[in-house]
Each structure stands twice: as C-alpha cells, then as structure tokens.
Protein backbone atom coordinates (compact mmCIF):
# COMPACT_ATOMS: atom_id res chain seq x y z
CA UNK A 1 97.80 76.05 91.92
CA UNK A 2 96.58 79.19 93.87
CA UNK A 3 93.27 80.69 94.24
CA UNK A 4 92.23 83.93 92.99
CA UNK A 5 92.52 85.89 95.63
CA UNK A 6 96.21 85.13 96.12
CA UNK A 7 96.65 85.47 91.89
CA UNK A 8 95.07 89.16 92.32
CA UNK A 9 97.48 90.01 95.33
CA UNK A 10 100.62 88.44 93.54
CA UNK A 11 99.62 90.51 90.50
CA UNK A 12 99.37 93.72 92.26
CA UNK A 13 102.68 93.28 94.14
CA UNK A 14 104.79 92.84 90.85
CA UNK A 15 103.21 95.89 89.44
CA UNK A 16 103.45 97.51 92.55
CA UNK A 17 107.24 96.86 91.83
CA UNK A 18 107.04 97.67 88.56
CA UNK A 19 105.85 100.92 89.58
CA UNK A 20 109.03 101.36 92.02
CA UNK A 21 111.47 100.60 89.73
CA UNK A 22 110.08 102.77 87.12
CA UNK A 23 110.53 105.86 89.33
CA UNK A 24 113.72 104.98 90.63
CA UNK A 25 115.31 104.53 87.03
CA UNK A 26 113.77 107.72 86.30
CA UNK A 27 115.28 109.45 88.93
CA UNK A 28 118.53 108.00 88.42
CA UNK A 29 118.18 109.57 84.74
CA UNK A 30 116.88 113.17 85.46
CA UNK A 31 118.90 116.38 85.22
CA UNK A 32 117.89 120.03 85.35
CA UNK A 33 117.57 120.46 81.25
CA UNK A 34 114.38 117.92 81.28
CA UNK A 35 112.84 118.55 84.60
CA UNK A 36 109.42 116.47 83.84
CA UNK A 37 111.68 113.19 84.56
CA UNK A 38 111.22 114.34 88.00
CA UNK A 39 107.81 114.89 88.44
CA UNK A 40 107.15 111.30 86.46
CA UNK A 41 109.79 109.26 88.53
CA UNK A 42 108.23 111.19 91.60
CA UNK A 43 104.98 110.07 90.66
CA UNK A 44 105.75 106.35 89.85
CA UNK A 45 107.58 106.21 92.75
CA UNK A 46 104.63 107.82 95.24
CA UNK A 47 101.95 105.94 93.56
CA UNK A 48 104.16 102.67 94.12
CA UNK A 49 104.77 103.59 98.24
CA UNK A 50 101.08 104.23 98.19
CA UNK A 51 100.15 101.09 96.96
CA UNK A 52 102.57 99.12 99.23
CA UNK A 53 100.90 100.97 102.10
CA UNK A 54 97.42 99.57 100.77
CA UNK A 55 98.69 95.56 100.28
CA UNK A 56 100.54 95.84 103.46
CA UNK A 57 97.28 96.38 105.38
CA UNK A 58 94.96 94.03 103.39
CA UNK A 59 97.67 91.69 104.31
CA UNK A 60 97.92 91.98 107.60
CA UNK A 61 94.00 92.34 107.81
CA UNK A 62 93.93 88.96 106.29
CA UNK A 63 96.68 87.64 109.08
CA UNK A 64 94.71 88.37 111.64
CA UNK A 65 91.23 87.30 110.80
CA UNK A 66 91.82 84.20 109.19
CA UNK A 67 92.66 84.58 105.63
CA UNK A 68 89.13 86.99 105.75
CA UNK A 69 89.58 89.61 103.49
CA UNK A 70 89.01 93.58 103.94
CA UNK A 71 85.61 94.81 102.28
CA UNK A 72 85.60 98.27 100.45
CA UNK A 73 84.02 99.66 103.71
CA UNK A 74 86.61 98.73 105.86
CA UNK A 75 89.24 100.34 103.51
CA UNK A 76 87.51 103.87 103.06
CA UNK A 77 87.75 104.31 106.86
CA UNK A 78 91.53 103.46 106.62
C-alpha cells in the first residue's frame, strides 16, 4: 500500500517514539539510590529529540522539493 520510502520513515517515527517513551518512563521511575536510571532515561530521551530533529528536516526537505529526498551530503552539512 505504501512505498518504501514512506515504510522506512513510518518505521523510524514509531521507534523514534519508542525511544521517547522509554526515557520518560525512566525518568518517572528514578530516585537518588539508583542514579544510572537517569543517565539511561536521559539518554533515550536525547537520542529520541535528536532523531525527531533529523525526520523533521528530511520531511520538510521532501515538502518542498517534491517528494525529492535529502542525500547523505546534504545532511552532513546540516
């Protein structure tokens, strides 16, 4: 029903939330005695903001030229 390229962005978006919702359970279960929760919800939750950043400009790269795609050049210089 959709084509790849849509499959691969749907896929990264739900782990992308995955990722998110990880960290912020994690958070929500952290306390001083067992102070690695933090760093590992802080982690899940900064690698899932980072990858949000990442979709939201392929995204909007693909709005505005056509449904065009970013190459791996253009997304080093970002």
């Amino acid at each position: 029903m959709y084509n790849d390229v849509f499959d691969a962005l749907l896929k990264e978006a739900q782990f992308t939330c995955e990722m998110l919702c990880a960290g912020y359970t994690q958070i929500r279960k952290a306390n001083y005695a067992r102070r690695g929760i933090y760093f590992q919800a802080f982690t899940s939750i900064s690698t899932g903001l980072e990858r949000i950043g990442k979709l939201s400009l392929i995204l909007d790269y693909g709005i505005k030229n056509n449904s065009s795609f970013p190459n791996l050049e253009y997304m080093k210089k970002i």
